[in-house]
PDB file of N, CA and C in Angstrom:
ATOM      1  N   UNK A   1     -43.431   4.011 -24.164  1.00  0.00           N
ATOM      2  CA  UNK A   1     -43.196   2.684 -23.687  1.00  0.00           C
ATOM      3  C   UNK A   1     -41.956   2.075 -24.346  1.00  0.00           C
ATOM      4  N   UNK A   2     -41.741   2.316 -26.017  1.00  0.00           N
ATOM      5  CA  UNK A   2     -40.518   1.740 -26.454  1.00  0.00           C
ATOM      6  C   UNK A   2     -39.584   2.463 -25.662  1.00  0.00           C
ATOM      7  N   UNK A   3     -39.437   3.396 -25.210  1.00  0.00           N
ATOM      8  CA  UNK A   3     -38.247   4.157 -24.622  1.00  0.00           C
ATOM      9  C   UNK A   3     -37.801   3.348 -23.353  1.00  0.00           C
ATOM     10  N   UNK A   4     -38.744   2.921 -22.575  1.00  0.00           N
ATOM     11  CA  UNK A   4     -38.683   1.957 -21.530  1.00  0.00           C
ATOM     12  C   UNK A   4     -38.170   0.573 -21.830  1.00  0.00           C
ATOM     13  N   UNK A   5     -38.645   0.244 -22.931  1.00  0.00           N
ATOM     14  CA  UNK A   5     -38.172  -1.197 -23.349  1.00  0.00           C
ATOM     15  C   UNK A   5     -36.464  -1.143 -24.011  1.00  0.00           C
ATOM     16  N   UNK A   6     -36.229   0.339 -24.426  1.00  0.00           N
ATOM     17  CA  UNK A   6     -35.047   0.444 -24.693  1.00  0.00           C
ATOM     18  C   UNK A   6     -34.340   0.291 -23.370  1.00  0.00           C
ATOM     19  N   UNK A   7     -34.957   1.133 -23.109  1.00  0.00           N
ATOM     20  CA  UNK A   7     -33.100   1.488 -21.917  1.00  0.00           C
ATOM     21  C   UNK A   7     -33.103  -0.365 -21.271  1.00  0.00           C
ATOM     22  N   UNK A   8     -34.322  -0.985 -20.754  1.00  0.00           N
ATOM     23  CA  UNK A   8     -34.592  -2.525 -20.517  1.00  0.00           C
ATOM     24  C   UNK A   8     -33.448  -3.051 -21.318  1.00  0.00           C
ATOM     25  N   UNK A   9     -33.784  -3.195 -22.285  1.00  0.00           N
ATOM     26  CA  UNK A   9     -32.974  -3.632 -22.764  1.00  0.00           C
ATOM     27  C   UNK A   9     -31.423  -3.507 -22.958  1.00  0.00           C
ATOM     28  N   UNK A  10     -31.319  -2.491 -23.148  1.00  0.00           N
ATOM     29  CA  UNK A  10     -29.728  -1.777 -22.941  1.00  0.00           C
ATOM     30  C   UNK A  10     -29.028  -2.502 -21.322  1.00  0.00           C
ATOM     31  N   UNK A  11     -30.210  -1.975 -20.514  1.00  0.00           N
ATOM     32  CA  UNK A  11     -29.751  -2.336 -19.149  1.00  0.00           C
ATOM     33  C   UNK A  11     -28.942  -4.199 -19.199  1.00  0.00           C
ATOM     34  N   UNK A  12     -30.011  -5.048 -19.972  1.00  0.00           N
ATOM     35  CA  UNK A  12     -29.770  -6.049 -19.587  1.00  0.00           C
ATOM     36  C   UNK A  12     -28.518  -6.793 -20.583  1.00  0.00           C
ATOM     37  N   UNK A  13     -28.388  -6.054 -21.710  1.00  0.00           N
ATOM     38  CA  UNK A  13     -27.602  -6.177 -22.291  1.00  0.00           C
ATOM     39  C   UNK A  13     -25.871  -5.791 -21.756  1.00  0.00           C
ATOM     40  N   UNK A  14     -26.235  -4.761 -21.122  1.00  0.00           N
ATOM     41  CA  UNK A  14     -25.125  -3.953 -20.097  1.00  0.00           C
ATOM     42  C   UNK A  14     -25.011  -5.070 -19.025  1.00  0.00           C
ATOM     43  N   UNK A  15     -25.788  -5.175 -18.301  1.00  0.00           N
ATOM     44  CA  UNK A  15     -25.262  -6.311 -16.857  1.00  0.00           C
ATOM     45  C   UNK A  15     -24.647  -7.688 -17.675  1.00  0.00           C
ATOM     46  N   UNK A  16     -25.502  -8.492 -18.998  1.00  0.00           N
ATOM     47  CA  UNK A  16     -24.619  -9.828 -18.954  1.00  0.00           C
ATOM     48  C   UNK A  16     -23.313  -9.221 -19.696  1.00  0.00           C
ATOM     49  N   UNK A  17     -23.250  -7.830 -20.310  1.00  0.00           N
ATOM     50  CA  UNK A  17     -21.630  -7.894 -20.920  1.00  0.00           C
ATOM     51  C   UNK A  17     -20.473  -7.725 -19.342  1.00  0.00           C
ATOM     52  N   UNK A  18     -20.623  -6.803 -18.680  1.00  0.00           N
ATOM     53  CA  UNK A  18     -20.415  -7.042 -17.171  1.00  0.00           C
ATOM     54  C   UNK A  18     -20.301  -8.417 -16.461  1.00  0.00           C
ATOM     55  N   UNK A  19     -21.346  -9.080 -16.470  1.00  0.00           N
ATOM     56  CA  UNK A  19     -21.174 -10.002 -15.756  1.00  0.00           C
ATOM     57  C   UNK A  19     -20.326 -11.055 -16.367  1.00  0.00           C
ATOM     58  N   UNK A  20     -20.031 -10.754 -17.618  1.00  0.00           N
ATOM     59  CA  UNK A  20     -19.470 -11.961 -18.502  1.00  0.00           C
ATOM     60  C   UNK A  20     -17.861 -11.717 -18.514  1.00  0.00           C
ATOM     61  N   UNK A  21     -17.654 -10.102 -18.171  1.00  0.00           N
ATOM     62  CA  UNK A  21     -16.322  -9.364 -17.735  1.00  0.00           C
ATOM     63  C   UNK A  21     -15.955  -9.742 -16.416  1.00  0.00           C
ATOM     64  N   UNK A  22     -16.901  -9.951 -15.917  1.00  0.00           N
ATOM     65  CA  UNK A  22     -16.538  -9.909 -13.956  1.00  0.00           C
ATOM     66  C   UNK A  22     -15.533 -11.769 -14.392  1.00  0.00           C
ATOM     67  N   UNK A  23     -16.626 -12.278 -14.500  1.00  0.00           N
ATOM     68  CA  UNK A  23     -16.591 -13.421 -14.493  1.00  0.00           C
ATOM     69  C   UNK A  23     -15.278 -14.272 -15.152  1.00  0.00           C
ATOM     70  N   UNK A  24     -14.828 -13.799 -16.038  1.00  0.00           N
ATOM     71  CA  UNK A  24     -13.318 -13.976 -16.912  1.00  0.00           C
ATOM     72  C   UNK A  24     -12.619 -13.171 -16.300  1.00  0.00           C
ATOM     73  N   UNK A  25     -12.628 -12.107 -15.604  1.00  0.00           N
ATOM     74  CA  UNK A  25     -11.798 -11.653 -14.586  1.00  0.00           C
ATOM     75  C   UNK A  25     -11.250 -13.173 -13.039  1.00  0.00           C
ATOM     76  N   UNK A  26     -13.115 -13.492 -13.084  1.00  0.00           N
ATOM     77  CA  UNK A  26     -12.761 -14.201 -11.600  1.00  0.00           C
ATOM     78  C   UNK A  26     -11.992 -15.557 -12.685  1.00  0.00           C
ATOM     79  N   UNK A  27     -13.011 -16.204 -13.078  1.00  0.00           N
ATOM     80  CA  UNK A  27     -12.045 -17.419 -13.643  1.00  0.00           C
ATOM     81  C   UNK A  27     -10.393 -17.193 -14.380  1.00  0.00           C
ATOM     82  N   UNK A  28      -9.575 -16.046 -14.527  1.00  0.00           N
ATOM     83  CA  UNK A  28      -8.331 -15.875 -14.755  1.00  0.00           C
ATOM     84  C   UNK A  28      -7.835 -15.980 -13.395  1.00  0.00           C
ATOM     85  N   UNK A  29      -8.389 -15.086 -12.901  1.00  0.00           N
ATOM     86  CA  UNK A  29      -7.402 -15.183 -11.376  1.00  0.00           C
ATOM     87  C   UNK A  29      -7.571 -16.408 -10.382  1.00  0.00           C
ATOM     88  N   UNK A  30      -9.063 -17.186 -11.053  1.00  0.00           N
ATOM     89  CA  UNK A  30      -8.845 -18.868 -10.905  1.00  0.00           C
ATOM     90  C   UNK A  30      -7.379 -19.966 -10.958  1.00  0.00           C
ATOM     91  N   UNK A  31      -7.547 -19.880 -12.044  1.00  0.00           N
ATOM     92  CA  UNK A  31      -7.004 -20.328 -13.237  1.00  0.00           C
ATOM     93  C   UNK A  31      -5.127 -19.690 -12.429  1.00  0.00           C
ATOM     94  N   UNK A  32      -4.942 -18.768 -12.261  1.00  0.00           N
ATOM     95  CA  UNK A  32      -3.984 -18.160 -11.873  1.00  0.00           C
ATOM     96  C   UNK A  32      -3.485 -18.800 -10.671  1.00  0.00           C
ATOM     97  N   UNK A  33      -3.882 -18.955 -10.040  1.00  0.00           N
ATOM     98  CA  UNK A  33      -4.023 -19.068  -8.499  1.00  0.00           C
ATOM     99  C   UNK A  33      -3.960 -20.948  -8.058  1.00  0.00           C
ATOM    100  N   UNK A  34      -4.484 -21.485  -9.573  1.00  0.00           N
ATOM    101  CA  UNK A  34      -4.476 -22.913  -9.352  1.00  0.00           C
ATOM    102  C   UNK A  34      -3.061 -23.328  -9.940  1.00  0.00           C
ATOM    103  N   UNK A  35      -2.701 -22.863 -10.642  1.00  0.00           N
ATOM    104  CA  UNK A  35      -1.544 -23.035 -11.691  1.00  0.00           C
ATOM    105  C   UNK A  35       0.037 -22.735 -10.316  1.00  0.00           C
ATOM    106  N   UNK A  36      -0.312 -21.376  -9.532  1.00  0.00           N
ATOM    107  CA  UNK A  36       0.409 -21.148  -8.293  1.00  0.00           C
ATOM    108  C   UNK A  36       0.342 -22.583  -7.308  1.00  0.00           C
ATOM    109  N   UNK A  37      -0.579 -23.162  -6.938  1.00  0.00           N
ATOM    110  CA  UNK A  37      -1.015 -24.093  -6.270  1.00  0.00           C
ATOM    111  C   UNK A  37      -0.151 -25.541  -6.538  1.00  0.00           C
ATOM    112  N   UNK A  38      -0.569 -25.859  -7.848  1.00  0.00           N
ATOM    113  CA  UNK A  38      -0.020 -26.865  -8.830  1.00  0.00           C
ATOM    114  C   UNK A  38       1.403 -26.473  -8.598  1.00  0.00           C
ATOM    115  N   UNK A  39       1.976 -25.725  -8.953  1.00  0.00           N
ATOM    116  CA  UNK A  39       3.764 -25.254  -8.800  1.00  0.00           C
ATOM    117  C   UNK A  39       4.370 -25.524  -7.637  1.00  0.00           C
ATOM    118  N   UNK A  40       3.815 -25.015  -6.461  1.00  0.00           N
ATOM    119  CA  UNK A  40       4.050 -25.522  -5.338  1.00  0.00           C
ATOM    120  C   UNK A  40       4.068 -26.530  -4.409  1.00  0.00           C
ATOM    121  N   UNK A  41       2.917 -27.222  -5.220  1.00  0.00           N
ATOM    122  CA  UNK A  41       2.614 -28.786  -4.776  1.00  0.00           C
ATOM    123  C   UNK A  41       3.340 -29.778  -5.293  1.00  0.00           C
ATOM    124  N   UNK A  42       3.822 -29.468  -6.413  1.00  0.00           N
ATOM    125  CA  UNK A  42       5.449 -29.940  -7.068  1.00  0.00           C
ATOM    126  C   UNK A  42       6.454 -29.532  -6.266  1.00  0.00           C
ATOM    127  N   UNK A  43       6.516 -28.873  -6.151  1.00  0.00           N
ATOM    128  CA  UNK A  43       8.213 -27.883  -5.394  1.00  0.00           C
ATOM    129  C   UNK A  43       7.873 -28.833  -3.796  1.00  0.00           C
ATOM    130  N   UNK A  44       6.867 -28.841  -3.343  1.00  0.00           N
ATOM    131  CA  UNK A  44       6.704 -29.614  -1.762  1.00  0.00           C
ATOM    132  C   UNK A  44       7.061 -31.430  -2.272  1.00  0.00           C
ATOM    133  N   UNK A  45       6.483 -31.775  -3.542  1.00  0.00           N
ATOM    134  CA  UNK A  45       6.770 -33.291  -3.336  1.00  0.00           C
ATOM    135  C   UNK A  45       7.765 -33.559  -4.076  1.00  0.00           C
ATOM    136  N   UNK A  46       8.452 -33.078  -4.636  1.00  0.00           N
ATOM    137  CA  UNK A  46      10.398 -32.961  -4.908  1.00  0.00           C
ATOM    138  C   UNK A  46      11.137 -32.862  -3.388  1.00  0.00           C
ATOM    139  N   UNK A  47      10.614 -31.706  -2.295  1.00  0.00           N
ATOM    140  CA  UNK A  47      11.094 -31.646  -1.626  1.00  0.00           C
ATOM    141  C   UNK A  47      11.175 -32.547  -0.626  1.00  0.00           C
ATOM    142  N   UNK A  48       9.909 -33.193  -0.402  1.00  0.00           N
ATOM    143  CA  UNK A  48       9.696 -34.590   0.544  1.00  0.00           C
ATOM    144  C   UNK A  48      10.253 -35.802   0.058  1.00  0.00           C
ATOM    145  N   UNK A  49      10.257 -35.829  -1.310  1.00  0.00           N
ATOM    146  CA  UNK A  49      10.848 -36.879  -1.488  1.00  0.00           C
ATOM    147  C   UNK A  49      12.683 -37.108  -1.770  1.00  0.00           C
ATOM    148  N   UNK A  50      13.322 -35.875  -1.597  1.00  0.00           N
ATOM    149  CA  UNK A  50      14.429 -35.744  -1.428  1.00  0.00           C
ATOM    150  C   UNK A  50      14.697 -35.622  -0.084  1.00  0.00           C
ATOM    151  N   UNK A  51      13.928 -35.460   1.085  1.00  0.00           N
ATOM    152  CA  UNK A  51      14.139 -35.815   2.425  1.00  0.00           C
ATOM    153  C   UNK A  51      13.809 -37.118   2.616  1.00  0.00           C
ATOM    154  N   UNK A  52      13.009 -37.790   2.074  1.00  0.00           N
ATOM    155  CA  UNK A  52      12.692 -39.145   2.407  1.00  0.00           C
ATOM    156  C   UNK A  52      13.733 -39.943   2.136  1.00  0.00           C
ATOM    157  N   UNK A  53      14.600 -39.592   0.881  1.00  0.00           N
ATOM    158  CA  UNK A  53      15.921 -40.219   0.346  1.00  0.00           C
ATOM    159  C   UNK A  53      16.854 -39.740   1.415  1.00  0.00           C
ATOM    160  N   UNK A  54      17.209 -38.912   1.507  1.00  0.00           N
ATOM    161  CA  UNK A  54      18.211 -38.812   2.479  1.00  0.00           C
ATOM    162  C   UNK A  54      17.531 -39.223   3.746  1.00  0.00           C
ATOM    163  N   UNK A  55      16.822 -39.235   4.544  1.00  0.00           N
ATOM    164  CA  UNK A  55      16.461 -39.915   5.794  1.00  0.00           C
ATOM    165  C   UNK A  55      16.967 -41.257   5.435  1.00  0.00           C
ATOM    166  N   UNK A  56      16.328 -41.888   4.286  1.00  0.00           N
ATOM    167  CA  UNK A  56      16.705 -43.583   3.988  1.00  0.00           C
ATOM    168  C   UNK A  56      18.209 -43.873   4.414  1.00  0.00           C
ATOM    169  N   UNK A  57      19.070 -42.894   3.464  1.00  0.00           N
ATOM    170  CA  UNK A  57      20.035 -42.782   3.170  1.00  0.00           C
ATOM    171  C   UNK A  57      20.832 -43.177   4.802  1.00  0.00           C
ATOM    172  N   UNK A  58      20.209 -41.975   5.906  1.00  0.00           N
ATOM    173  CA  UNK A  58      20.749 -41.561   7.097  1.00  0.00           C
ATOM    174  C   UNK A  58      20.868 -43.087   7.855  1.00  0.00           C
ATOM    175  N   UNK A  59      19.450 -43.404   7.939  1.00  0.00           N
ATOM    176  CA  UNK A  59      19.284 -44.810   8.530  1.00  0.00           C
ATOM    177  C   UNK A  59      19.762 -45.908   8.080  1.00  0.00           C
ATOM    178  N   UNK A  60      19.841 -46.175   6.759  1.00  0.00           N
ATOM    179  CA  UNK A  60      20.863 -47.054   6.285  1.00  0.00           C
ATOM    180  C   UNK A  60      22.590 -47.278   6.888  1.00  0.00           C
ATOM    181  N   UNK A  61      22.747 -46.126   6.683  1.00  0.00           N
ATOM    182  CA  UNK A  61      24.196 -46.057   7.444  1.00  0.00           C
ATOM    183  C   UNK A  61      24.425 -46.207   8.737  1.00  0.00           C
ATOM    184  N   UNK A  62      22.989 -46.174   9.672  1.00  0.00           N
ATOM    185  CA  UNK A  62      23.501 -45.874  10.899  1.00  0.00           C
ATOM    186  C   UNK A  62      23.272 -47.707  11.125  1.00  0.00           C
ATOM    187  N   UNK A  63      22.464 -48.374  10.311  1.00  0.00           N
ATOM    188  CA  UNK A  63      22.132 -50.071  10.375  1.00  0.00           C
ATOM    189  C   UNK A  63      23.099 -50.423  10.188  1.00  0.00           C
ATOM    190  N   UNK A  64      24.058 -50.115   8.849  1.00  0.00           N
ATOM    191  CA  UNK A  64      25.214 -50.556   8.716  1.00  0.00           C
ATOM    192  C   UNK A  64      26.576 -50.102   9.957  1.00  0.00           C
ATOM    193  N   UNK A  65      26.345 -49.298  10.437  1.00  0.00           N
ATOM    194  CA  UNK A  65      27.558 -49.391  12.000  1.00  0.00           C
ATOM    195  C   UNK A  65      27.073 -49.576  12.792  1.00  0.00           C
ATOM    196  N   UNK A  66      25.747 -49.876  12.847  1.00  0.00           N
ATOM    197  CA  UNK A  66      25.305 -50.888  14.423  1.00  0.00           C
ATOM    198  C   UNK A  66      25.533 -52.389  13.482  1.00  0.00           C
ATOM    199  N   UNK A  67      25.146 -52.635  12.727  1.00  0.00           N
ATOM    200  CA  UNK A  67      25.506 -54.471  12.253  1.00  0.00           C
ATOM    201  C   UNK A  67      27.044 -54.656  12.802  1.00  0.00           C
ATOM    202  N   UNK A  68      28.029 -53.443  11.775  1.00  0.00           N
ATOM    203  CA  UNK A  68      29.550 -53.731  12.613  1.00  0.00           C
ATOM    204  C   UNK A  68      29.847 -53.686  13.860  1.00  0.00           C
ATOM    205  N   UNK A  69      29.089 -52.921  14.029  1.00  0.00           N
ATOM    206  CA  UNK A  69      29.129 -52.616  16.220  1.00  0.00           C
ATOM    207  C   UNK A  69      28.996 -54.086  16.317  1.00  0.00           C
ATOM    208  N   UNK A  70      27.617 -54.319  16.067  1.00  0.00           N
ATOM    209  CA  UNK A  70      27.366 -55.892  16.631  1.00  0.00           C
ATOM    210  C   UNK A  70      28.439 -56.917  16.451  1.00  0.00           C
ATOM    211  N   UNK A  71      28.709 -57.035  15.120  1.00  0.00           N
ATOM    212  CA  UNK A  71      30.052 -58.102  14.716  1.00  0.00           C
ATOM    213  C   UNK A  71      31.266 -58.069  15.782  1.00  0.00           C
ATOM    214  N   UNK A  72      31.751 -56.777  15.697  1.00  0.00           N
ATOM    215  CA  UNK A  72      32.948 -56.550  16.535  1.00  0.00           C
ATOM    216  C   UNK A  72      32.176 -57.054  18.177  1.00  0.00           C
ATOM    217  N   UNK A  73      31.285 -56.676  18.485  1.00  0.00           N
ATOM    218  CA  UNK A  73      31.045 -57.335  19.934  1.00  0.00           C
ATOM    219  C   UNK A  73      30.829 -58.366  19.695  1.00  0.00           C
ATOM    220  N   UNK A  74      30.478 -59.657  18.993  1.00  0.00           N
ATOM    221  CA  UNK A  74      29.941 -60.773  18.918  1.00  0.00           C
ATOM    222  C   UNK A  74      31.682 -61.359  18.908  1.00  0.00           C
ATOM    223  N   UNK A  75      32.558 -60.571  18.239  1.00  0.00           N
ATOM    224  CA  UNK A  75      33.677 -61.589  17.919  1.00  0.00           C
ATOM    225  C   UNK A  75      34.180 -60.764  18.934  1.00  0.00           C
ATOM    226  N   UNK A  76      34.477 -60.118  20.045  1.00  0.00           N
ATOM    227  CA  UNK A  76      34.926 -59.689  20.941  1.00  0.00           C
ATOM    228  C   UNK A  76      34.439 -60.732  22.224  1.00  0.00           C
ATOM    229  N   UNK A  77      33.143 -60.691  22.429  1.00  0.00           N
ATOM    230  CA  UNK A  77      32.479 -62.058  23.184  1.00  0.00           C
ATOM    231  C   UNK A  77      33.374 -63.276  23.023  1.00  0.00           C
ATOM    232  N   UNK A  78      33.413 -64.172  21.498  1.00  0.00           N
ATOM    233  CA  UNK A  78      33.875 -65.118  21.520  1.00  0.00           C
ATOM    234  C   UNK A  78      35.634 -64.838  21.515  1.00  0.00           C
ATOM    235  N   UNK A  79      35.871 -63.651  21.465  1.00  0.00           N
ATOM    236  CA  UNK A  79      37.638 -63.697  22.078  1.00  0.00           C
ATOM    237  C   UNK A  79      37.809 -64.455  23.620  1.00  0.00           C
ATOM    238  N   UNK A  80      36.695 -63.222  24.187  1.00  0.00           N
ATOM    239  CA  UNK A  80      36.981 -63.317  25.477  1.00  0.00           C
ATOM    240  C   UNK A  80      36.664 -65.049  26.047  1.00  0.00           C
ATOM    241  N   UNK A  81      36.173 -65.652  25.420  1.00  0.00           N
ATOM    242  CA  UNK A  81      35.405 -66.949  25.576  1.00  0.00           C
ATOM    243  C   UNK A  81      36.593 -68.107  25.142  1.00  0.00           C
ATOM    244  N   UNK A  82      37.070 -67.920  24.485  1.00  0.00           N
ATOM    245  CA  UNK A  82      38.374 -68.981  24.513  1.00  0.00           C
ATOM    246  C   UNK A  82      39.693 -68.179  24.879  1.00  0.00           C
ATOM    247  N   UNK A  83      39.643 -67.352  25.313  1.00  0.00           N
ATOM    248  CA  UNK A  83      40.708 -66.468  26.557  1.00  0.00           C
ATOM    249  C   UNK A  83      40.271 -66.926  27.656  1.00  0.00           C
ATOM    250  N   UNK A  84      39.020 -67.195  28.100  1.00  0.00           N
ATOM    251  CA  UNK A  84      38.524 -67.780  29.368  1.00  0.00           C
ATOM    252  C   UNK A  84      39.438 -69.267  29.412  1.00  0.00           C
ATOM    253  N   UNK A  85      38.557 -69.776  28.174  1.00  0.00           N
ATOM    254  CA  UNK A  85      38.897 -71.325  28.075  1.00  0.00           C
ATOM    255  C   UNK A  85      40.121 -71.894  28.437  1.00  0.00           C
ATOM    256  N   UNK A  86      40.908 -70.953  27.423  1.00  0.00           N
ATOM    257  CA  UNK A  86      42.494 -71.126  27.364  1.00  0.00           C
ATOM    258  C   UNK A  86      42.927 -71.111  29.015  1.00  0.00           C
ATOM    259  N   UNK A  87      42.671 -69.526  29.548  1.00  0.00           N
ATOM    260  CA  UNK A  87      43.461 -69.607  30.949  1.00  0.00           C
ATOM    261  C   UNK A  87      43.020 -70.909  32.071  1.00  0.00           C
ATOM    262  N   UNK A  88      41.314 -71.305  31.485  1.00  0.00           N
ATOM    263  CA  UNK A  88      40.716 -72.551  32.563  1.00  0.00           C
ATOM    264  C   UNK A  88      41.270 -73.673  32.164  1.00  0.00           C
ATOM    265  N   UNK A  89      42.472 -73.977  31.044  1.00  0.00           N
ATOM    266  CA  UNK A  89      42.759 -74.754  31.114  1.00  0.00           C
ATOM    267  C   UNK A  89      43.959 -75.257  31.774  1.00  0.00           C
ATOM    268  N   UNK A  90      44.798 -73.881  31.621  1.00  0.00           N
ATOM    269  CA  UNK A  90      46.373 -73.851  32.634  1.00  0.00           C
ATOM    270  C   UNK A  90      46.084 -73.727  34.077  1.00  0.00           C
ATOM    271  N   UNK A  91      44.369 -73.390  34.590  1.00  0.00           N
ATOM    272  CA  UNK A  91      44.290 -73.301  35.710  1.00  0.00           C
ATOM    273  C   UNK A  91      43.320 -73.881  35.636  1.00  0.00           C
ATOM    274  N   UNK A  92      43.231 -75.577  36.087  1.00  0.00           N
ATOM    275  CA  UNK A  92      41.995 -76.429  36.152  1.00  0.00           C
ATOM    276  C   UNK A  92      41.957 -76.515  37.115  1.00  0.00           C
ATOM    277  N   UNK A  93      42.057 -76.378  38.240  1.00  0.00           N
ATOM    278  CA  UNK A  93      41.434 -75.760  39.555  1.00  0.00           C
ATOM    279  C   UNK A  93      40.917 -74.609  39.904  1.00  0.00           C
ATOM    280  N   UNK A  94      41.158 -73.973  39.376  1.00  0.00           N
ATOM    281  CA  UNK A  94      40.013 -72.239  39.623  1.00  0.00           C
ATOM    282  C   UNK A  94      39.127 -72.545  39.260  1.00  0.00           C
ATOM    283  N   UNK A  95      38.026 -72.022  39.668  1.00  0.00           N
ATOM    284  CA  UNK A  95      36.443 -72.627  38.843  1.00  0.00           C
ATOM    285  C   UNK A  95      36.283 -70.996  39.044  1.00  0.00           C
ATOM    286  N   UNK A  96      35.185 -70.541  38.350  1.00  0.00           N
ATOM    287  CA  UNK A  96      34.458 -69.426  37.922  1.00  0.00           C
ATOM    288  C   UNK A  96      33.949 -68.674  39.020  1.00  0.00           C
ATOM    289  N   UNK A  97      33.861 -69.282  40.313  1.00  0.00           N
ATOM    290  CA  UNK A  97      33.734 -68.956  41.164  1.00  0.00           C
ATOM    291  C   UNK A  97      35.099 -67.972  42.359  1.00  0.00           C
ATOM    292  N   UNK A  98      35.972 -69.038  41.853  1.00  0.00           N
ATOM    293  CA  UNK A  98      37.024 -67.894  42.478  1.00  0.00           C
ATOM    294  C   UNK A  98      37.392 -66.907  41.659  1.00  0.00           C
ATOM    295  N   UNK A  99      37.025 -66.322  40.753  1.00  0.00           N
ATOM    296  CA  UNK A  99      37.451 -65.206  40.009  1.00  0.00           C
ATOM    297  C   UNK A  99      36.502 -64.341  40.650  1.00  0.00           C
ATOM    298  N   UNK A 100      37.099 -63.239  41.081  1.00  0.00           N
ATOM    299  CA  UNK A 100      36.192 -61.807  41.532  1.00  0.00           C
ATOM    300  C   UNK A 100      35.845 -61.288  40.399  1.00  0.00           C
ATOM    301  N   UNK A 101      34.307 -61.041  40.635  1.00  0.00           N
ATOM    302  CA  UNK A 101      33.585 -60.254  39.423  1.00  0.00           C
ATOM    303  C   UNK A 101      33.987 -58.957  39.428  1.00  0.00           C
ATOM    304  N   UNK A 102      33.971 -58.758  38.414  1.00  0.00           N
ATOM    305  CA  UNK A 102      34.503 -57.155  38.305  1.00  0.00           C
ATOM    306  C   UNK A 102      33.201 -56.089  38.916  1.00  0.00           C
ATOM    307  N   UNK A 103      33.811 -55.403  39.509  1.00  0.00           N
ATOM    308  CA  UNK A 103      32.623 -54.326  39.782  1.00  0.00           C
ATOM    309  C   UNK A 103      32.659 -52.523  38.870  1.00  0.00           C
TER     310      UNK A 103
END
């Protein structure tokens, strides 16, 4: 019977040194694999946030030459608006009506 209780024992002594091997095997290549994870999840939010800067960047500039677009048409409008004035005044008989609209 001790012979039985030996190898028992041996056996169980054998599976938790095993299982305690398996197991620091799996938690390294855990551990491994999260650390890969972590690295990359850095490397992605460096990378988004250096596209987010330059997108800013992109749209900023394009606000700033539509604002000038706008200016230059706003003071192009009021050219044309006392160029009107001016000529309706050397011609105070034309009214707005005899001018052919442009087509």
């Amino acid at each position: 019977m001790k012979n039985v209780l030996g190898v028992f024992d041996f056996s169980c002594t054998e599976r938790t040194r095993l299982v305690s091997c398996s197991d620091d095997g799996i938690i390294s290549k855990y551990e491994e694999e999260k650390e890969r994870l972590c690295t990359r999840y850095e490397q992605l939010r460096k990378k988004e946030r250096s596209l987010i800067s330059e997108h800013e960047k992109t749209c900023t500039d394009k606000i700033a030459k539509l604002e000038e677009s706008l200016k230059k048409k706003k003071q192009d409008d009021m050219t044309f608006s006392v160029l009107r004035k001016t000529l309706g005044s050397f011609l105070e008989s034309t009214s707005d009506e005899d001018i052919p609209a442009d087509d």
